[in-house]
N, C-alpha and C. Protein backbone atom coordinates (compact mmCIF):
# COMPACT_ATOMS: atom_id res chain seq x y z
N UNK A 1 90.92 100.93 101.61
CA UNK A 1 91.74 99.78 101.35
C UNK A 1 91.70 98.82 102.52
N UNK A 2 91.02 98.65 103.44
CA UNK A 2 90.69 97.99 104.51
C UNK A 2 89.86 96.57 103.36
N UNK A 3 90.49 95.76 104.21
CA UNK A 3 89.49 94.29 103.83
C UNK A 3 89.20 93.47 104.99
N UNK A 4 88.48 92.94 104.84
CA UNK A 4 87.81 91.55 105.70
C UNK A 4 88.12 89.82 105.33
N UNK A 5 88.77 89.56 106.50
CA UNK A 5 89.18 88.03 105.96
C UNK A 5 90.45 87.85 105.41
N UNK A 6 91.15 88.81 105.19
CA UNK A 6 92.48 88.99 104.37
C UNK A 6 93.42 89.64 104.89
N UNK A 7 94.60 89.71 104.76
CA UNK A 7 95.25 90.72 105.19
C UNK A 7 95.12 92.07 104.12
N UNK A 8 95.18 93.56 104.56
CA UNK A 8 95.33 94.18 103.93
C UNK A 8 96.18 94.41 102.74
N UNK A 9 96.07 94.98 101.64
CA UNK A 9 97.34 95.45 101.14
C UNK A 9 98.18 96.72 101.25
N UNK A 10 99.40 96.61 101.05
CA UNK A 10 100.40 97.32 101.83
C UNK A 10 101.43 97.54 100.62
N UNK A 11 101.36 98.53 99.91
CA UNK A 11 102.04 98.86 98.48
C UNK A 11 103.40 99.35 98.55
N UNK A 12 104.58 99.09 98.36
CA UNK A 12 105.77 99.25 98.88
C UNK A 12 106.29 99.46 97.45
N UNK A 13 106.28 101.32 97.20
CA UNK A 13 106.94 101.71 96.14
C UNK A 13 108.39 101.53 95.94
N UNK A 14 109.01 100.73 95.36
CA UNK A 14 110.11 100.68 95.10
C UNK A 14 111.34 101.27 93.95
N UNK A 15 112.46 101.30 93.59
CA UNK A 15 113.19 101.76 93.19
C UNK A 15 114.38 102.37 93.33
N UNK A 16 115.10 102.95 92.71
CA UNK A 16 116.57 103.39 92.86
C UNK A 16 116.39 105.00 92.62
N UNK A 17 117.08 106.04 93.35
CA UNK A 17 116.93 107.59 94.09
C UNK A 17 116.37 108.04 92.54
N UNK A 18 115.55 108.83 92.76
CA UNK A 18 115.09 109.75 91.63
C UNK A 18 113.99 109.22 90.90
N UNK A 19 113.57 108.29 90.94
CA UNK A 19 112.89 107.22 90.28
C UNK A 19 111.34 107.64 90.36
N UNK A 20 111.00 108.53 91.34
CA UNK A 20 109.67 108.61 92.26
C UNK A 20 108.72 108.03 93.19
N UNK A 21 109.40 107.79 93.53
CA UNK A 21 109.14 106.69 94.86
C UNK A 21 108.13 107.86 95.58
N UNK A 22 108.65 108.73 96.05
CA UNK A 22 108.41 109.63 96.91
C UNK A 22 106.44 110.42 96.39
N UNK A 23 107.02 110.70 95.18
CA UNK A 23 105.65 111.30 94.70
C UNK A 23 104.54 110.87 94.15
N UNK A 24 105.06 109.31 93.21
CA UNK A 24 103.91 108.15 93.22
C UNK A 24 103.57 107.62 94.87
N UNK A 25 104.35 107.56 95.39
CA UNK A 25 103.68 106.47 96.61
C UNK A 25 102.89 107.74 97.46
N UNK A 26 102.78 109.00 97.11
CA UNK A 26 101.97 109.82 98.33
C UNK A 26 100.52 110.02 97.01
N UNK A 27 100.80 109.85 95.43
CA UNK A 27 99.79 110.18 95.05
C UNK A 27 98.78 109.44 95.51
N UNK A 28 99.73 107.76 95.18
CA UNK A 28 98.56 106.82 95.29
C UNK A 28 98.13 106.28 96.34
N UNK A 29 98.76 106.68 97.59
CA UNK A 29 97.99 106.72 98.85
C UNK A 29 96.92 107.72 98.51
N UNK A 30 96.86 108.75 98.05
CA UNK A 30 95.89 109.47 98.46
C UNK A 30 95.05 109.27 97.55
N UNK A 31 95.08 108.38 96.29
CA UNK A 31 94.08 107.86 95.15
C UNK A 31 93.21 107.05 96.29
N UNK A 32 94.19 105.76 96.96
CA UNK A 32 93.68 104.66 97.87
C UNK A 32 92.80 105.61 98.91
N UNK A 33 93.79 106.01 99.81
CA UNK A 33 92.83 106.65 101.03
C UNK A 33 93.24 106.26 102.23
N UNK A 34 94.81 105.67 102.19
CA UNK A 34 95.63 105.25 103.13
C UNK A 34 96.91 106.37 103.30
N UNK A 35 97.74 105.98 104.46
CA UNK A 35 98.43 106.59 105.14
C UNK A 35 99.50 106.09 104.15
N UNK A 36 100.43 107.06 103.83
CA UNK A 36 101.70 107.02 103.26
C UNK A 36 102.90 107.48 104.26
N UNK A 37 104.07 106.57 104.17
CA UNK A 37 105.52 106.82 104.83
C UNK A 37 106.37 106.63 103.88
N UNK A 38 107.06 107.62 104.11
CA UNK A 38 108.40 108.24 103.05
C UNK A 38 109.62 107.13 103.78
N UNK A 39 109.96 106.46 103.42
CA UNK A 39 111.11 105.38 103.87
C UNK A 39 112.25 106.22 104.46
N UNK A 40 112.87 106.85 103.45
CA UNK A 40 114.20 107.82 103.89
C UNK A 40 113.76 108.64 105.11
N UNK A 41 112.92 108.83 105.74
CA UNK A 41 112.77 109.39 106.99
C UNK A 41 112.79 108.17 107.85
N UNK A 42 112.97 107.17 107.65
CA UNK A 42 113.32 106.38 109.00
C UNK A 42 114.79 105.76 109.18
N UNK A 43 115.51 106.12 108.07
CA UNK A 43 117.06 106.18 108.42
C UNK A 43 117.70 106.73 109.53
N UNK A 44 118.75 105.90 109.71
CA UNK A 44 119.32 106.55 111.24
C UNK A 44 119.83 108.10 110.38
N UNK A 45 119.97 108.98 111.85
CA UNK A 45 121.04 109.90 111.12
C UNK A 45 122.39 109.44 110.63
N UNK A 46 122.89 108.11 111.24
CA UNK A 46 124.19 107.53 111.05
C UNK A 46 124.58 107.23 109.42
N UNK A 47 123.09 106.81 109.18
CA UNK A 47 122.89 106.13 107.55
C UNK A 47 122.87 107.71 107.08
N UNK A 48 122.23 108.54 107.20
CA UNK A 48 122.04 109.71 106.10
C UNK A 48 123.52 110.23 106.11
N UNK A 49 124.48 110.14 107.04
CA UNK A 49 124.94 111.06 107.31
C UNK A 49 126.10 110.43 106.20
N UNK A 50 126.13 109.02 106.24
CA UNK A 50 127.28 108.29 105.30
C UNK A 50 126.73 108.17 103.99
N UNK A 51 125.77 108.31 103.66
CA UNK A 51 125.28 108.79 102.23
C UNK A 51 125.43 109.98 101.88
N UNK A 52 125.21 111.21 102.44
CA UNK A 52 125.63 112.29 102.11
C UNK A 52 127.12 112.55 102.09
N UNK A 53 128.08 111.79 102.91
CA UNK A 53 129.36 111.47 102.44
C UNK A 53 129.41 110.83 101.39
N UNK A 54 128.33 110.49 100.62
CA UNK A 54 129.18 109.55 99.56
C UNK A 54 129.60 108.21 99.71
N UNK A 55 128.98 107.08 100.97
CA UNK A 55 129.53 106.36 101.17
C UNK A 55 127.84 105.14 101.14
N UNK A 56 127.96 104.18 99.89
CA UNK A 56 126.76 103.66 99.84
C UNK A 56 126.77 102.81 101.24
N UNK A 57 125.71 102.40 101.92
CA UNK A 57 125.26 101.21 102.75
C UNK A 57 125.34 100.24 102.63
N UNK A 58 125.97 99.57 103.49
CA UNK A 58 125.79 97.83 103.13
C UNK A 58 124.53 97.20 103.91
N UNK A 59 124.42 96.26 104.40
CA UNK A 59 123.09 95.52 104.68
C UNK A 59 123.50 95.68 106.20
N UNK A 60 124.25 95.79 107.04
CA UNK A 60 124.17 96.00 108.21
C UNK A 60 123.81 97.25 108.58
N UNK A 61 123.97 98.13 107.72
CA UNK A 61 124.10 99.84 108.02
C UNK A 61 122.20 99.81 107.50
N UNK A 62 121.62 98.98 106.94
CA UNK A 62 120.11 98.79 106.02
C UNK A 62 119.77 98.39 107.50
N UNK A 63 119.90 97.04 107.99
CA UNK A 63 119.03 95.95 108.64
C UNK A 63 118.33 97.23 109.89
N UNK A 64 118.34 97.96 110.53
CA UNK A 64 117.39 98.43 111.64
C UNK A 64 116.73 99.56 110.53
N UNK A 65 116.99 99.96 109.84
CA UNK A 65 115.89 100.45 108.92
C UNK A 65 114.85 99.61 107.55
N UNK A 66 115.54 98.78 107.52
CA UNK A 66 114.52 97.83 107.02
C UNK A 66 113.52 97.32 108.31
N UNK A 67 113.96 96.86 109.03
CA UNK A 67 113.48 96.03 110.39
C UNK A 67 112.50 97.62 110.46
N UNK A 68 112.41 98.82 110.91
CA UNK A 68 111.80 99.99 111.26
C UNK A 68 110.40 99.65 110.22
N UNK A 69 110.75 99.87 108.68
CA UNK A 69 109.66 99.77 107.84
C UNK A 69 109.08 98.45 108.02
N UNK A 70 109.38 97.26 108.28
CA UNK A 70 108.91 95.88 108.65
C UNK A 70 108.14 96.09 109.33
N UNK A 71 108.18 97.17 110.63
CA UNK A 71 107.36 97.06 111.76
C UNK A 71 106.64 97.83 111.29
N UNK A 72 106.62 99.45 110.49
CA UNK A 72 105.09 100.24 110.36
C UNK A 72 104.09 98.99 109.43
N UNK A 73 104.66 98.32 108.36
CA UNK A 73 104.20 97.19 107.44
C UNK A 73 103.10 96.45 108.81
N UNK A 74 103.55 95.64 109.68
CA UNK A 74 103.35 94.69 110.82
C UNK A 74 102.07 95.46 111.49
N UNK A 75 101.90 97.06 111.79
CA UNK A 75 101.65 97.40 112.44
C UNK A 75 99.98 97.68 112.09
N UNK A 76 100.15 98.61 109.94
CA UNK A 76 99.09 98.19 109.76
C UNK A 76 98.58 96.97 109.38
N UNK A 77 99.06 96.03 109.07
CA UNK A 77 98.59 94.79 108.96
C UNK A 77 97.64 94.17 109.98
N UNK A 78 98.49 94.32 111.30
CA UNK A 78 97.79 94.23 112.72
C UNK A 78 96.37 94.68 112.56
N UNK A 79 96.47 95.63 112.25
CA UNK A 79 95.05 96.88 112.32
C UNK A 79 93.71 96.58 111.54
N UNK A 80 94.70 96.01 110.55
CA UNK A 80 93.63 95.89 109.43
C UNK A 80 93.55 96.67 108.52
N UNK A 81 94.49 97.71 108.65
CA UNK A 81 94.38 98.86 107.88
C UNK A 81 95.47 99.14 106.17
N UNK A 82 95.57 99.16 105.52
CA UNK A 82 96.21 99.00 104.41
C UNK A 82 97.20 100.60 104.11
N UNK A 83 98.10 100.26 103.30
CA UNK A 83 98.96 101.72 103.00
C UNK A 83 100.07 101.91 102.19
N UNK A 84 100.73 103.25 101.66
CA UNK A 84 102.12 103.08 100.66
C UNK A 84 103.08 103.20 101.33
N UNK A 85 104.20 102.94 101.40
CA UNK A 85 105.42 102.93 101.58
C UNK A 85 106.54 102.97 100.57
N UNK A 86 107.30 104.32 100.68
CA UNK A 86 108.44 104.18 99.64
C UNK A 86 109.89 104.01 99.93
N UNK A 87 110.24 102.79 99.61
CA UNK A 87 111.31 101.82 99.85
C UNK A 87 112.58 101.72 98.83
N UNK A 88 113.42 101.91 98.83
CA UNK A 88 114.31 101.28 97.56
C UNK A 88 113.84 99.51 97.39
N UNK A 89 113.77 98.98 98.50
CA UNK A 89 113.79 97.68 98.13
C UNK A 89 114.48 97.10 97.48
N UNK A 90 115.82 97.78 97.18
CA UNK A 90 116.66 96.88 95.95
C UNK A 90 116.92 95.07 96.12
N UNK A 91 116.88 94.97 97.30
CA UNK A 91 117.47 92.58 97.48
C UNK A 91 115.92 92.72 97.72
N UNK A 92 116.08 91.14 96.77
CA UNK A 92 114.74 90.40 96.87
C UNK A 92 114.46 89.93 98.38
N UNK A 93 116.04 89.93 99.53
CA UNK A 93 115.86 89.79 100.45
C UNK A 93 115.18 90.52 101.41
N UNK A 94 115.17 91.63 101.43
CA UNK A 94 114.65 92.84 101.86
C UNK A 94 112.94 93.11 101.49
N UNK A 95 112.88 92.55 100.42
CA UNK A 95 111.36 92.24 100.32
C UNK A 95 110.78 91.21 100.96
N UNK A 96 111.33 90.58 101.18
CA UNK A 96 110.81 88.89 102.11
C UNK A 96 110.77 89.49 103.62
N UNK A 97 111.49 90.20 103.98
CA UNK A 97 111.44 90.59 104.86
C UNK A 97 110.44 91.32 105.18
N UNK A 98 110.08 92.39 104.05
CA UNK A 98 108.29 93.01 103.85
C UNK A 98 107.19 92.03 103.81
N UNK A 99 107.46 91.38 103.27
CA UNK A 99 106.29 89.77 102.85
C UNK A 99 105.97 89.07 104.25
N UNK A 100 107.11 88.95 105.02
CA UNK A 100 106.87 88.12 106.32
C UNK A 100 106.41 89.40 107.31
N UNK A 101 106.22 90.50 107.32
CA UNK A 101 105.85 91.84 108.27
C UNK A 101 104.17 91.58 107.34
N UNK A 102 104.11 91.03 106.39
CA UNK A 102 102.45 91.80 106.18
C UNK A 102 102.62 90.94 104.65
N UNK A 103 101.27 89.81 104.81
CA UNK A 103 101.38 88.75 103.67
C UNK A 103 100.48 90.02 102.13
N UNK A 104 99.77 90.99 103.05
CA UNK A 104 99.26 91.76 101.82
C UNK A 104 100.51 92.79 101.19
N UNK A 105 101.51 92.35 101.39
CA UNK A 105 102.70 93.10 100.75
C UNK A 105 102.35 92.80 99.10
N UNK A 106 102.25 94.18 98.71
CA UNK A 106 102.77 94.03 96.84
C UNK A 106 103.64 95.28 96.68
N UNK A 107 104.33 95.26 95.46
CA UNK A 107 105.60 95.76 94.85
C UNK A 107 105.54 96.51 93.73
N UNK A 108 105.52 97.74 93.65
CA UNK A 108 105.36 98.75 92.44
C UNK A 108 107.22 99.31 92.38
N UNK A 109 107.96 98.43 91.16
CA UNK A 109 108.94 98.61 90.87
C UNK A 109 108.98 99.81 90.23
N UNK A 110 109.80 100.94 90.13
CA UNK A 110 109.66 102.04 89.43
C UNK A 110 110.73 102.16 88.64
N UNK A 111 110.61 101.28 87.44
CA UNK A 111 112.20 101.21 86.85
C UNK A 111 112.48 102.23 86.12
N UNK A 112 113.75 102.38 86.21
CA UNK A 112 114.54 103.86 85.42
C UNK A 112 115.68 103.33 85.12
N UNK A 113 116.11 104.17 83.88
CA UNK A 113 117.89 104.09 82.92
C UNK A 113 118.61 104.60 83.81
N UNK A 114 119.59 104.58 83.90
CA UNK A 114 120.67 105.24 84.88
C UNK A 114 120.96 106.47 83.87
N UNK A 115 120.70 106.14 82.78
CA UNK A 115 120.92 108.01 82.41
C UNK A 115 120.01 109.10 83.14
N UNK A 116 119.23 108.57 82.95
CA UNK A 116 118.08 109.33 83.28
C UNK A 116 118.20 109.81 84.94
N UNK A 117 118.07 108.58 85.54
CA UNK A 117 118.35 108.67 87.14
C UNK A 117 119.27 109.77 87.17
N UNK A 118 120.71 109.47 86.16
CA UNK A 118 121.91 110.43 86.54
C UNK A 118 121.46 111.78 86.34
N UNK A 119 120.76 111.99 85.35
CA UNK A 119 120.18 113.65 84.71
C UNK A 119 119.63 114.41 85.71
N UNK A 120 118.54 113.63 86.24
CA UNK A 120 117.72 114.04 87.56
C UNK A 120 118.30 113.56 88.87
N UNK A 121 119.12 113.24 89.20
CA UNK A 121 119.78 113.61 90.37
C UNK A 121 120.82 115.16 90.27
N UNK A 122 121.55 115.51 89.15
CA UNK A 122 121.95 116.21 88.85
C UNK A 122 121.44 117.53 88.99
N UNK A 123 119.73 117.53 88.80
CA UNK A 123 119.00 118.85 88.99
C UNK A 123 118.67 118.66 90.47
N UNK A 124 118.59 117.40 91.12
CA UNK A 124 117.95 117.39 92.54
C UNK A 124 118.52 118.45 93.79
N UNK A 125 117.64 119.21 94.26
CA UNK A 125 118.29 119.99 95.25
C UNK A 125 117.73 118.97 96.89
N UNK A 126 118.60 119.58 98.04
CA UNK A 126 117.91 118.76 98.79
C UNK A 126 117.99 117.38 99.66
N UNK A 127 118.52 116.56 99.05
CA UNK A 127 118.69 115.63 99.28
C UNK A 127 120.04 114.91 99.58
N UNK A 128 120.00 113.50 100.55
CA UNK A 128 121.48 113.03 100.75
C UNK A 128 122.10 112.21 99.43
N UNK A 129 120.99 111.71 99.08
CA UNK A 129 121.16 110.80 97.94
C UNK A 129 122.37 111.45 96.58
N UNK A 130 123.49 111.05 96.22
CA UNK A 130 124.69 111.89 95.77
C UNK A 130 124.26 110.99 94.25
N UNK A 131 124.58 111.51 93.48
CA UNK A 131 124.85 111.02 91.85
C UNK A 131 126.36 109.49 92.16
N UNK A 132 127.16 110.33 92.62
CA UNK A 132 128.08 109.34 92.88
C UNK A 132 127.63 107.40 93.76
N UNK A 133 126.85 107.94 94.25
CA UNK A 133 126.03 106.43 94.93
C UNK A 133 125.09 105.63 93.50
N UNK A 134 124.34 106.21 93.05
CA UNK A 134 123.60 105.19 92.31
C UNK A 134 124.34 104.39 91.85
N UNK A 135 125.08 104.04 91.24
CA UNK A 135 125.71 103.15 90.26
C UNK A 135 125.74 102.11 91.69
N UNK A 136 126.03 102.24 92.90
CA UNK A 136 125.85 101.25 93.64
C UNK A 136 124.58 100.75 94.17
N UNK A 137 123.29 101.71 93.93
CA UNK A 137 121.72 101.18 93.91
C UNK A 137 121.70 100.06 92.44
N UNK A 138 122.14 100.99 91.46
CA UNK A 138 122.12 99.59 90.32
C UNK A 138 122.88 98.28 90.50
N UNK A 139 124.25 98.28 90.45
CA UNK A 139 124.97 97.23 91.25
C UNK A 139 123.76 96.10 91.95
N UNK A 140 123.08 97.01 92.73
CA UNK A 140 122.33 95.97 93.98
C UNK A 140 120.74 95.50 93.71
N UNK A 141 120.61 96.68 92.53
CA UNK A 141 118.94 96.45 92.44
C UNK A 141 118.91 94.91 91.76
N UNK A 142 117.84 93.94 92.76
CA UNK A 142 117.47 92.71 91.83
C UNK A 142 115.90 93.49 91.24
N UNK A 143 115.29 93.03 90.45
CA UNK A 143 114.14 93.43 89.76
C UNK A 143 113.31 92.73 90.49
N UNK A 144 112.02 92.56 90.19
CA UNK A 144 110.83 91.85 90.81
C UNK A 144 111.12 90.76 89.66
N UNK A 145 110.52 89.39 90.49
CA UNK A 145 111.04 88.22 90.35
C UNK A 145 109.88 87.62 90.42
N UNK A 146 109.46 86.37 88.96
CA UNK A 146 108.80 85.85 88.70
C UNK A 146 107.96 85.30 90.09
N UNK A 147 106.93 85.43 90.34
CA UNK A 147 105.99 85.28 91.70
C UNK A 147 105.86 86.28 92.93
N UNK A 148 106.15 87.10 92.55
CA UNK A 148 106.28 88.65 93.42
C UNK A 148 105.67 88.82 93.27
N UNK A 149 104.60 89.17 94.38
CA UNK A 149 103.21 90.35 94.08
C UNK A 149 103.70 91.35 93.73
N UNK A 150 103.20 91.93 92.67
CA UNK A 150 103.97 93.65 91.97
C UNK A 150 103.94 93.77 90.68
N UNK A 151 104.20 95.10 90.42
CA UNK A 151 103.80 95.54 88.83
C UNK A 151 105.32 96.23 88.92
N UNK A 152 106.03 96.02 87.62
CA UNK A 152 107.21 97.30 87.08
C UNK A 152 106.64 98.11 86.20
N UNK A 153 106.78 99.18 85.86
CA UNK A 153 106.32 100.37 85.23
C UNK A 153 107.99 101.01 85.37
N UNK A 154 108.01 101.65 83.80
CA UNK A 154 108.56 102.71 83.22
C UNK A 154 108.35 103.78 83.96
N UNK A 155 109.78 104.37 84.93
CA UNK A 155 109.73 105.49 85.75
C UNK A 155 109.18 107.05 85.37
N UNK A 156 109.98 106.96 83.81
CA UNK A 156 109.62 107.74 82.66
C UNK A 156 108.61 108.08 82.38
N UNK A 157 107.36 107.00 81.99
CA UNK A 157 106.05 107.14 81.60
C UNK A 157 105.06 108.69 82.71
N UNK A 158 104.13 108.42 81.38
CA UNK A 158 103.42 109.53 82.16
C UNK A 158 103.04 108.83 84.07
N UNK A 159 102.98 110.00 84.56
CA UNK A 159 102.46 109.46 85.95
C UNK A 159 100.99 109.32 86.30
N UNK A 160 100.18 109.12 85.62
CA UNK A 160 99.01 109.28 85.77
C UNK A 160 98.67 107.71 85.35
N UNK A 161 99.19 107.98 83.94
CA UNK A 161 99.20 106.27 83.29
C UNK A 161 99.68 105.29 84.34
N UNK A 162 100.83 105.85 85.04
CA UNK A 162 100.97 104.49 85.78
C UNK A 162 100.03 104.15 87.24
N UNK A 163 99.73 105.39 87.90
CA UNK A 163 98.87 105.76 88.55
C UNK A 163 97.59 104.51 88.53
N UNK A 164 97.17 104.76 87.37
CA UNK A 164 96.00 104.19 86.75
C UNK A 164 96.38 102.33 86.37
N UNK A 165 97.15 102.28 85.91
CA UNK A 165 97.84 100.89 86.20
C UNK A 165 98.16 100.09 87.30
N UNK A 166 98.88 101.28 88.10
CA UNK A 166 98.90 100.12 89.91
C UNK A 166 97.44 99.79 90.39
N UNK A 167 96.68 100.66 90.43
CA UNK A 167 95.39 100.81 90.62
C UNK A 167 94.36 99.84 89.70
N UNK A 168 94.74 99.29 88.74
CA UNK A 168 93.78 98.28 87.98
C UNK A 168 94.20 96.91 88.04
N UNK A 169 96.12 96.99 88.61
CA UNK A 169 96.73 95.98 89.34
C UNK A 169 96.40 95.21 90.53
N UNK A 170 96.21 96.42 91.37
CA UNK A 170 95.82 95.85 92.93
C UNK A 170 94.19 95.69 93.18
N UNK A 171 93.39 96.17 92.13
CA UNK A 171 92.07 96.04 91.86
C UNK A 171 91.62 94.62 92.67
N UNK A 172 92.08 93.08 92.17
CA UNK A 172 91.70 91.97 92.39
C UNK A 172 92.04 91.83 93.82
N UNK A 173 93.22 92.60 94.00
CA UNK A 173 93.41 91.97 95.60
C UNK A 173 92.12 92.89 96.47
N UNK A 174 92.00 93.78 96.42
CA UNK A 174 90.88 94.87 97.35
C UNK A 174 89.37 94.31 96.73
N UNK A 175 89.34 93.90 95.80
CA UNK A 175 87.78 93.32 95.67
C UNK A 175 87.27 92.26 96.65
N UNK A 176 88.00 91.22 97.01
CA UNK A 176 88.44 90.12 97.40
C UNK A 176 87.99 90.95 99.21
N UNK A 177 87.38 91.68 99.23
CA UNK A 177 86.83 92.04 100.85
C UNK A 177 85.55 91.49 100.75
């Protein structure tokens, strides 16, 4: 996923907890052949620790972990080197903020029902992310917005299908080396 003349692209799986952020964005790094970072590992412990209380984030408790993923974004961009990242990304603001770290930013929305989300958080072992918080990821999620580099896909759908979709998506931008 390296290009010439361009900035790389830099795939920033998005969505709300349960959605698969985590297991699309490491497949399709490893479809691509780039380095994948799991977002929720660059939370302070401060942030995990008030989510596992049960207590959603506001944008001040976000801004040095957004700013953190801005900079790995910045860093391969720098390089030349391209990669996934899995992000909630819920404010369109928070994506601009990806967009200005690395112009090859695109957006694989991973939309899901909140039933569904609720079902599978319910079986989730593991994690800080509480059933009781989503309804405040929905609250906040804006969708991808007419001129966004990015594809939404059905969280639901098979994963292969969509697999095969981001991948025939970002096709034009990686030819373009």
């Amino acid at each position: 996923m390296e290009t010439s003349g361009r900035a790389p692209t830099i795939v920033v799986v998005m969505g709300v907890s349960t959605s698969g952020k985590t297991t699309i964005g490491r497949m399709l790094a490893q479809r691509l052949g780039v380095p994948f970072v799991e977002g929720d590992e660059l939370h302070s412990a401060e942030n995990i620790a008030k989510m596992t209380a049960g207590q959603a984030l506001d944008d001040s408790d976000r801004e040095p972990w957004l700013q953190a993923l801005a900079g790995w974004i910045r860093e391969r961009t720098h390089a030349g080197k391209g990669g996934v990242v899995a992000c909630s990304a819920l404010k369109h603001e928070y994506r601009d903020l990806f967009r200005e770290a690395g112009p090859g930013v695109w957006f694989l929305h991973l939309a899901l029902d909140q039933e569904t989300a609720r079902e599978r958080t319910a079986h989730r072992a593991g994690h800080f992310m509480s059933a009781q918080l989503l309804d405040s990821q929905y609250d906040t999620l804006e969708p991808l917005r007419a001129g966004e580099q990015g594809l939404t896909v059905d969280a639901a759908a098979d994963l292969d299908a969509n697999l095969d979709l981001v991948q025939a998506a970002i096709a034009p931008f990686e030819s373009d080396s």
